[in-house]
C-alpha atoms as a PDB file:
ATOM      1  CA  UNK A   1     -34.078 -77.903  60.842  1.00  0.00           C
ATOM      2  CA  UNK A   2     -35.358 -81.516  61.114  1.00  0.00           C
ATOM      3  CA  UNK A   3     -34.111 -84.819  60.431  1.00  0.00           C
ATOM      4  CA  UNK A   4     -36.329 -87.166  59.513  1.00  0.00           C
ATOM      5  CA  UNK A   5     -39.184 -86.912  61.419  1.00  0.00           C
ATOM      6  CA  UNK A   6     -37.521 -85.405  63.802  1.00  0.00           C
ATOM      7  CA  UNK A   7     -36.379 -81.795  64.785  1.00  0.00           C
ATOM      8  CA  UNK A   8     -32.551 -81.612  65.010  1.00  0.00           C
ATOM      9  CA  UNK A   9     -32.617 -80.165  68.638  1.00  0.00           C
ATOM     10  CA  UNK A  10     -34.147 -83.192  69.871  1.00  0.00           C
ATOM     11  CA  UNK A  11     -31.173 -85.210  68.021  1.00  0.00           C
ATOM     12  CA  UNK A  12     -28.483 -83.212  69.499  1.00  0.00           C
ATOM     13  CA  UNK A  13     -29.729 -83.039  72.941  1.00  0.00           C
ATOM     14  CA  UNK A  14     -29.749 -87.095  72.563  1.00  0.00           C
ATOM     15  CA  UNK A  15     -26.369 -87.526  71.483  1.00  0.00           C
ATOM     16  CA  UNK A  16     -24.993 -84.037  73.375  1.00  0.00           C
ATOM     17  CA  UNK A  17     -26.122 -84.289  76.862  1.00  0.00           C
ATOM     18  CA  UNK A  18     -26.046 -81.651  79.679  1.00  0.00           C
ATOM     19  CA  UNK A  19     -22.792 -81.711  81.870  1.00  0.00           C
ATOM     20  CA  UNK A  20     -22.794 -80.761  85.209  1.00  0.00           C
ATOM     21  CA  UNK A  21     -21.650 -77.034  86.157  1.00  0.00           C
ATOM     22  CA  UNK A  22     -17.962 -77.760  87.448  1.00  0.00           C
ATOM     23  CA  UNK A  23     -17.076 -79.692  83.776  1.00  0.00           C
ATOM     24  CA  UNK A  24     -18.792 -76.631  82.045  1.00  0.00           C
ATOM     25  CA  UNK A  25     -16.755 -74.407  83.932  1.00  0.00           C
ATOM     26  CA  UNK A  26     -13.484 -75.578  82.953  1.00  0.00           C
ATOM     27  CA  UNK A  27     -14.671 -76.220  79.257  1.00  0.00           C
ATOM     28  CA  UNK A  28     -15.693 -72.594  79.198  1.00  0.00           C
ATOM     29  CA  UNK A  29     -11.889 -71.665  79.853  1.00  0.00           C
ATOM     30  CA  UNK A  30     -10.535 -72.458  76.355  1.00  0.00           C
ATOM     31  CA  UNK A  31     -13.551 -73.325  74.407  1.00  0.00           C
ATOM     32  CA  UNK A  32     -14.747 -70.363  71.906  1.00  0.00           C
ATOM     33  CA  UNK A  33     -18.179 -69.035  73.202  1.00  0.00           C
ATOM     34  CA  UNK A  34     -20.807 -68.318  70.850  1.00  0.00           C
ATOM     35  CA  UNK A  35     -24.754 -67.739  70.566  1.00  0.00           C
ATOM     36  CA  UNK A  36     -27.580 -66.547  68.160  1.00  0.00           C
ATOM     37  CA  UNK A  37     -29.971 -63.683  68.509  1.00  0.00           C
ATOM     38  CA  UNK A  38     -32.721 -62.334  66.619  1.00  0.00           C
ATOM     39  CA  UNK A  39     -34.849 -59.730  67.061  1.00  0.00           C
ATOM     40  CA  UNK A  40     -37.187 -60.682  69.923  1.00  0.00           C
ATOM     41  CA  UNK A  41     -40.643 -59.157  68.222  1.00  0.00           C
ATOM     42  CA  UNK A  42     -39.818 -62.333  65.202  1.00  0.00           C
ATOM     43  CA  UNK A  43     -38.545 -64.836  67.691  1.00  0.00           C
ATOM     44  CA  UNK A  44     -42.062 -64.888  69.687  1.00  0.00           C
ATOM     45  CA  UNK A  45     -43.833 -64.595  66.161  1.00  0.00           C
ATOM     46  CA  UNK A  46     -41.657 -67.469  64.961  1.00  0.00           C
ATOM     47  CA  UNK A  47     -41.832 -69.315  68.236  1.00  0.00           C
ATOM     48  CA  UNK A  48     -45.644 -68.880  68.417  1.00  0.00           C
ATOM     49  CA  UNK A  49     -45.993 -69.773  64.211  1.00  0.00           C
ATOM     50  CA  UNK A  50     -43.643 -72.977  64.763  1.00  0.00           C
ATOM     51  CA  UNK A  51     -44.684 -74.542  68.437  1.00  0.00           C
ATOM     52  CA  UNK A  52     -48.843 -73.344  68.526  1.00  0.00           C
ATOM     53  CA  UNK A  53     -50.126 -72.660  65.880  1.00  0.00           C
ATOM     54  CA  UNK A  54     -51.759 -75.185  63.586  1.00  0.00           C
ATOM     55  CA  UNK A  55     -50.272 -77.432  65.791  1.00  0.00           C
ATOM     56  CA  UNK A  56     -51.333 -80.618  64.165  1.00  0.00           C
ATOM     57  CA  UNK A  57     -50.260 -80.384  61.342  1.00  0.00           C
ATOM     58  CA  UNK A  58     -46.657 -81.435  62.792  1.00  0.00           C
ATOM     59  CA  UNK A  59     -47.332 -83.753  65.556  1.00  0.00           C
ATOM     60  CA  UNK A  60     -44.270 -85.800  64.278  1.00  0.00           C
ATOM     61  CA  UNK A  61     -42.379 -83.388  64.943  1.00  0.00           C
ATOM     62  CA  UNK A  62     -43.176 -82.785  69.057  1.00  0.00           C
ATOM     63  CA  UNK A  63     -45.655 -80.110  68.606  1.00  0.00           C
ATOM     64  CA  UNK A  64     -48.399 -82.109  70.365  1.00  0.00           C
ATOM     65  CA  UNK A  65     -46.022 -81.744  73.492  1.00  0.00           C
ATOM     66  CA  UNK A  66     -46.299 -77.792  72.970  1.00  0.00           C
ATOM     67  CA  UNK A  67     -50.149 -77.842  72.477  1.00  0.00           C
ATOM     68  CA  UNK A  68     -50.567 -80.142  75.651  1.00  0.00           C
ATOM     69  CA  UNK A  69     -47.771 -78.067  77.960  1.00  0.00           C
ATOM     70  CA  UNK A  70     -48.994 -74.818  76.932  1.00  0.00           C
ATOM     71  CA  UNK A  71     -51.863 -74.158  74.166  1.00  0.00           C
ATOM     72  CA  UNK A  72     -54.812 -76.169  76.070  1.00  0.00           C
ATOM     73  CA  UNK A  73     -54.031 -74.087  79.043  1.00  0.00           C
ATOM     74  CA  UNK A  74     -53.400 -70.756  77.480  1.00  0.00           C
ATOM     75  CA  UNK A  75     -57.059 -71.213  75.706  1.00  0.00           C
ATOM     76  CA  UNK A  76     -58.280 -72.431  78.857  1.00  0.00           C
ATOM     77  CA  UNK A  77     -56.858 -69.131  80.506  1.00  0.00           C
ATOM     78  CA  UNK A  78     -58.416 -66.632  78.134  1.00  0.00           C
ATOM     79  CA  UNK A  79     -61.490 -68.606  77.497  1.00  0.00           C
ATOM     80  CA  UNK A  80     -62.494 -69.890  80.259  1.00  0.00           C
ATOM     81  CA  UNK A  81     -62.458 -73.484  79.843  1.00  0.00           C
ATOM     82  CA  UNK A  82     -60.251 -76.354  78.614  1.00  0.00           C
ATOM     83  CA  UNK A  83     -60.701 -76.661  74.869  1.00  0.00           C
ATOM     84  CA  UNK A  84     -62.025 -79.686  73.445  1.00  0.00           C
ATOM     85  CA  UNK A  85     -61.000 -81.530  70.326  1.00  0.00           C
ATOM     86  CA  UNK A  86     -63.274 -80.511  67.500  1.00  0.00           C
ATOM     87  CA  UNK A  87     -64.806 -83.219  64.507  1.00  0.00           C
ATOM     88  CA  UNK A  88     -62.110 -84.937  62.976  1.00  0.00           C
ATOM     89  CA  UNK A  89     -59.795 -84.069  66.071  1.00  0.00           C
ATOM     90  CA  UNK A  90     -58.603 -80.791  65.361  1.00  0.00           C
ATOM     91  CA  UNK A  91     -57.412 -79.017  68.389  1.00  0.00           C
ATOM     92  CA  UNK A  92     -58.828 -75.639  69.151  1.00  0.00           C
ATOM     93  CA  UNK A  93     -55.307 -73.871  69.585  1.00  0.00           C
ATOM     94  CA  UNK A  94     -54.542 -70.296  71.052  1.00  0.00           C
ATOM     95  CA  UNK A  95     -54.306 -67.227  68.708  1.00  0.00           C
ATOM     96  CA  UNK A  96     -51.607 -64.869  68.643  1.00  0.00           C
ATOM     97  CA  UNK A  97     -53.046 -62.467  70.685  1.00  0.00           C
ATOM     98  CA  UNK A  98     -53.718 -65.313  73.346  1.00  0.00           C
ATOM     99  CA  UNK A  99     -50.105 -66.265  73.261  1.00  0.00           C
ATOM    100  CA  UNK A 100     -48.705 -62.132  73.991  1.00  0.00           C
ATOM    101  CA  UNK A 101     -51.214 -62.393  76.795  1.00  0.00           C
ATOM    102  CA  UNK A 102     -49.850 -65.146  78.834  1.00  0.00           C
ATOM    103  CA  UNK A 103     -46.205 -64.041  77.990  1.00  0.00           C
ATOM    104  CA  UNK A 104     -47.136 -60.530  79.355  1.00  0.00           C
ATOM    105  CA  UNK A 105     -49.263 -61.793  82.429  1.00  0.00           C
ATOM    106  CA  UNK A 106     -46.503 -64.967  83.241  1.00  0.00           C
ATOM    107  CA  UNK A 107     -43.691 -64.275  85.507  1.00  0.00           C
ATOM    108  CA  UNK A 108     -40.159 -64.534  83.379  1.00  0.00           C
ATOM    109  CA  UNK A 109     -38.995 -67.199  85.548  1.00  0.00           C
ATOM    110  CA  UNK A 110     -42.320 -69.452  85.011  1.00  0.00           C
ATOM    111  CA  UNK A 111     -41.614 -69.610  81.253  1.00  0.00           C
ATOM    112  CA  UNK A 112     -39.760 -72.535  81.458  1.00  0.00           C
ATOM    113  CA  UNK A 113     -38.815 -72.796  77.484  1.00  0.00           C
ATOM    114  CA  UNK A 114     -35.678 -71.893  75.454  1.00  0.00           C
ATOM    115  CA  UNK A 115     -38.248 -70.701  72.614  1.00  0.00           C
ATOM    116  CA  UNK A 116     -39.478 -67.450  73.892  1.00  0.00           C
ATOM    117  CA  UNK A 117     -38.280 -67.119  77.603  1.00  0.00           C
ATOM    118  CA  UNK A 118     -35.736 -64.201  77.160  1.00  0.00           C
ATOM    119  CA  UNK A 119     -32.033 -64.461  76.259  1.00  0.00           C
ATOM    120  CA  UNK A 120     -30.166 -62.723  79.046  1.00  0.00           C
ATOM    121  CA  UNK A 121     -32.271 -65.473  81.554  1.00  0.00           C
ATOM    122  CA  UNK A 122     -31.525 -68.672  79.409  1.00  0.00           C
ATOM    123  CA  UNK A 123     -27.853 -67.593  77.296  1.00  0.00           C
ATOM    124  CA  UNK A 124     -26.976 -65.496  80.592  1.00  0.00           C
ATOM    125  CA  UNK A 125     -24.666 -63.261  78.254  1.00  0.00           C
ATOM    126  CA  UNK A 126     -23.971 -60.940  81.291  1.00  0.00           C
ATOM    127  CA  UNK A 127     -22.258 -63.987  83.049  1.00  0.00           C
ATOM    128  CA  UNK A 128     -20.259 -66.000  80.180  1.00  0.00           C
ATOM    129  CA  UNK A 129     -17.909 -63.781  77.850  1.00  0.00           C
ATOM    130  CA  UNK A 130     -18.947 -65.111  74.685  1.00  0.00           C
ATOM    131  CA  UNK A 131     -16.414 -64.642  71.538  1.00  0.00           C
ATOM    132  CA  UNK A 132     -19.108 -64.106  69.068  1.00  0.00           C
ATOM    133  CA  UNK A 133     -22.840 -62.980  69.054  1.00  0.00           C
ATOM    134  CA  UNK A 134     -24.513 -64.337  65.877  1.00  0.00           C
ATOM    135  CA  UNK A 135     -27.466 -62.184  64.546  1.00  0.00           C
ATOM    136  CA  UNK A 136     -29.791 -63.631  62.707  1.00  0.00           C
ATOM    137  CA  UNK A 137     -30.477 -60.759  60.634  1.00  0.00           C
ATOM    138  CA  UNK A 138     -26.808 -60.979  59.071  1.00  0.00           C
ATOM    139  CA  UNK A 139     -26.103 -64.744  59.765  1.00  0.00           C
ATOM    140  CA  UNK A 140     -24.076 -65.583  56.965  1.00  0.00           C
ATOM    141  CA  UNK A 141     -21.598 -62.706  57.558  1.00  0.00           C
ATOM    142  CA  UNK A 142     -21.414 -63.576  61.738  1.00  0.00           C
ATOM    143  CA  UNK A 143     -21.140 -67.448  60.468  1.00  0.00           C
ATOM    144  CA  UNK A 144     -18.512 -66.896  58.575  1.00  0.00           C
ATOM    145  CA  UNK A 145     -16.552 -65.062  61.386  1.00  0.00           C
ATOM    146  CA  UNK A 146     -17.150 -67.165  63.756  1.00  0.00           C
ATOM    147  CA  UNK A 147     -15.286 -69.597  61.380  1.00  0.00           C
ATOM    148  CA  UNK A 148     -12.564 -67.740  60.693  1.00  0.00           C
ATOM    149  CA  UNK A 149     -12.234 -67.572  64.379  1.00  0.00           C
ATOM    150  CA  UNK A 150     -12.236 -71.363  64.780  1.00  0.00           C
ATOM    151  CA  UNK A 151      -9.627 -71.263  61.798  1.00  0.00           C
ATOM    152  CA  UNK A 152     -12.060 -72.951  59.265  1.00  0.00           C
ATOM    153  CA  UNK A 153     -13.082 -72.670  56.070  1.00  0.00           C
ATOM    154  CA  UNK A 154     -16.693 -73.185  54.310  1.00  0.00           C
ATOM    155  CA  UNK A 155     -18.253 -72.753  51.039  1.00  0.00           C
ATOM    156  CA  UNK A 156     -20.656 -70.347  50.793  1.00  0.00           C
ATOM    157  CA  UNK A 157     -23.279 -71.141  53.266  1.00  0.00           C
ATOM    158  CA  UNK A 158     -26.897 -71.896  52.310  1.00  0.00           C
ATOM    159  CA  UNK A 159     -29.616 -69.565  52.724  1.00  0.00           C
ATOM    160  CA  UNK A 160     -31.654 -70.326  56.066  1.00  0.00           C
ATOM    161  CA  UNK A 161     -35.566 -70.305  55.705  1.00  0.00           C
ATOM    162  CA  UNK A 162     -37.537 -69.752  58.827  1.00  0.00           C
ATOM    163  CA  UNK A 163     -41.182 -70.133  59.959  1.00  0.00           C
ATOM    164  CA  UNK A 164     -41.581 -66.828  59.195  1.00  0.00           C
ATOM    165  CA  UNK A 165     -41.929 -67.714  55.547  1.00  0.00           C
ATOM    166  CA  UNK A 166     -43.018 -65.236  53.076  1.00  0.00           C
ATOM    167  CA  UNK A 167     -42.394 -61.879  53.149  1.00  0.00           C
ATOM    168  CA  UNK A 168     -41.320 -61.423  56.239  1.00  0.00           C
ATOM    169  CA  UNK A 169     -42.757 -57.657  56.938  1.00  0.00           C
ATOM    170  CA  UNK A 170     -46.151 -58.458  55.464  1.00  0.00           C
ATOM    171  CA  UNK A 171     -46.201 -61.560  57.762  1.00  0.00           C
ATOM    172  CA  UNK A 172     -45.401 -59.515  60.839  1.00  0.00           C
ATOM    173  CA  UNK A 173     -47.585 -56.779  60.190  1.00  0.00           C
ATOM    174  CA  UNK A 174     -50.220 -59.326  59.564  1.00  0.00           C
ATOM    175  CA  UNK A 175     -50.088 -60.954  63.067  1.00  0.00           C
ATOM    176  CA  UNK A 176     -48.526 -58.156  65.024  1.00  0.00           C
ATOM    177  CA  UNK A 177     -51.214 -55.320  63.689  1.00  0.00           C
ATOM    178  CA  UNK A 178     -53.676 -58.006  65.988  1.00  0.00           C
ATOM    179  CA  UNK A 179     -52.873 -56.056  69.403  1.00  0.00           C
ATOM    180  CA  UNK A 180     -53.180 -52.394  69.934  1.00  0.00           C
ATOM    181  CA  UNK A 181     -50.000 -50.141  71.120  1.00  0.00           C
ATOM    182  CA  UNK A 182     -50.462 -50.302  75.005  1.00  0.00           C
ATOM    183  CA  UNK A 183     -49.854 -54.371  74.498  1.00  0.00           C
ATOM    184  CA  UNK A 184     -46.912 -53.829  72.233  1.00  0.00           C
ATOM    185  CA  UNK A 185     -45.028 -51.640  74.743  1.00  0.00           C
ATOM    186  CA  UNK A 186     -45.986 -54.690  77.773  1.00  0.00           C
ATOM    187  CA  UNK A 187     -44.442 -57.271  75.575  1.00  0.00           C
ATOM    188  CA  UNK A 188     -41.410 -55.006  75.025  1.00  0.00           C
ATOM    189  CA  UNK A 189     -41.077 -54.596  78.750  1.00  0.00           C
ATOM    190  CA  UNK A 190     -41.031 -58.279  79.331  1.00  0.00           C
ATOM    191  CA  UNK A 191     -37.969 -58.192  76.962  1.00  0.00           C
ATOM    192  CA  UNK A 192     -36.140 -55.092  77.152  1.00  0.00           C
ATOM    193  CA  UNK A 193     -32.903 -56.632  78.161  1.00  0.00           C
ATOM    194  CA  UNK A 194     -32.673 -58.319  74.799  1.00  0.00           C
ATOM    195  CA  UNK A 195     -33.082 -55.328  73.322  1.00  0.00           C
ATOM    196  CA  UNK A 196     -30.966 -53.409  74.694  1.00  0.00           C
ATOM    197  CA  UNK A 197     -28.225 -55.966  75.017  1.00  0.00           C
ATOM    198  CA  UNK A 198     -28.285 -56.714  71.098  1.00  0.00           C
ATOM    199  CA  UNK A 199     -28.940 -53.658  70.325  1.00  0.00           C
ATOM    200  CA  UNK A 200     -32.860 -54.063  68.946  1.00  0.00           C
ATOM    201  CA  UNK A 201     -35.288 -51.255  68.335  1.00  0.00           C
ATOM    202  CA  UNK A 202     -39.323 -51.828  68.909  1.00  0.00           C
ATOM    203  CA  UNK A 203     -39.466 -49.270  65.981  1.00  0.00           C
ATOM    204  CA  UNK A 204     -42.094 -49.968  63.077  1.00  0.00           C
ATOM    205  CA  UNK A 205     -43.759 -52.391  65.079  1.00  0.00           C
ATOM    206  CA  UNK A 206     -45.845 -49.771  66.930  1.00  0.00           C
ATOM    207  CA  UNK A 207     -47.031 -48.348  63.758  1.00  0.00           C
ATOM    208  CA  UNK A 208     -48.284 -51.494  61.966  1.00  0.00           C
END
């Protein structure tokens, strides 16, 4: 979601800052908990689609930052050198395969961002009884509890797109059909928990 040129996590962080961990604590006590999950084979697809690649495109919208934190290097990693920027200052960016490298070869707590470092580290589900776990597979339905919970109503509640875009098996099967089996099963090691804790399956995505 964006707003203006701007993504809407950036406004909310502005106008919602952090409080410190005794305030949080006693807001936990009668505030309703919630979070959203997806599977985590589309999150690091999405995650790699939205914040890497063809990173220029969106430089309004803070994807520069990503490129500079993390694609330069990653190339730089797997290619040996830092990349430079190409005629009309295109920015040699990492490919998918390049990006399930340095999440399989980076230590969990080195990941340092909310997009792909794994749920149970950043949401710490095992530690804060939440009232409602939001899938993203059946969003509307989980939305719509969660607001029955809060005791309000809605309309019916528009369709989300993602950066997934079209049809979301071809798309995966397109990038994810890039590594061979024995990387799949690394990347689902790094992020077992999730799927066992939302209940996940790595099923299909070894045979694409």
């Amino acid at each position: 979601m964006k707003k203006g040129n701007r993504q809407i996590s950036q406004v909310a962080r502005q106008q919602f800052p952090s409080i410190d961990y005794p305030a949080a604590a006693e807001l936990m006590k009668e505030a309703k908990k919630w979070m959203v999950v997806r599977h985590p084979f589309e999150r690091i697809l999405s995650a790699y689609r939205d914040k890497l690649e063809n990173s220029t495109i969106h430089r309004e919208d803070g994807t520069l930052h990503f490129y500079e934190k993390y694609g330069r290097k990653i190339v730089a990693k797997y290619r040996g050198k830092f990349p430079k920027e190409q005629n009309g200052g295109e920015r040699i960016e990492p490919t998918f395969q390049e990006f399930v490298a340095y999440l399989i070869n980076t230590d969990l707590t080195l990941y340092a961002d909310d997009h792909w470092i794994p749920y149970y580290l950043f949401c710490t589900p095992c530690l804060i009884d939440y009232d409602v776990i939001i899938q993203f597979e059946t969003l509307q339905e989980d939305v719509q509890l969660l607001l029955n919970l809060l005791g309000e109503s809605s309309g019916p509640l528009r369709k989300h797109s993602t950066t997934l875009g079209r049809s979301k098996t071809e798309l995966i099967k397109s990038y994810y059909s890039r590594l061979d089996r024995e990387t799949i099963l690394k990347l689902y090691e790094k992020y077992k928990i999730d799927f066992e804790l939302f209940g996940y399956s790595i099923d299909g995505y070894l045979s694409t």
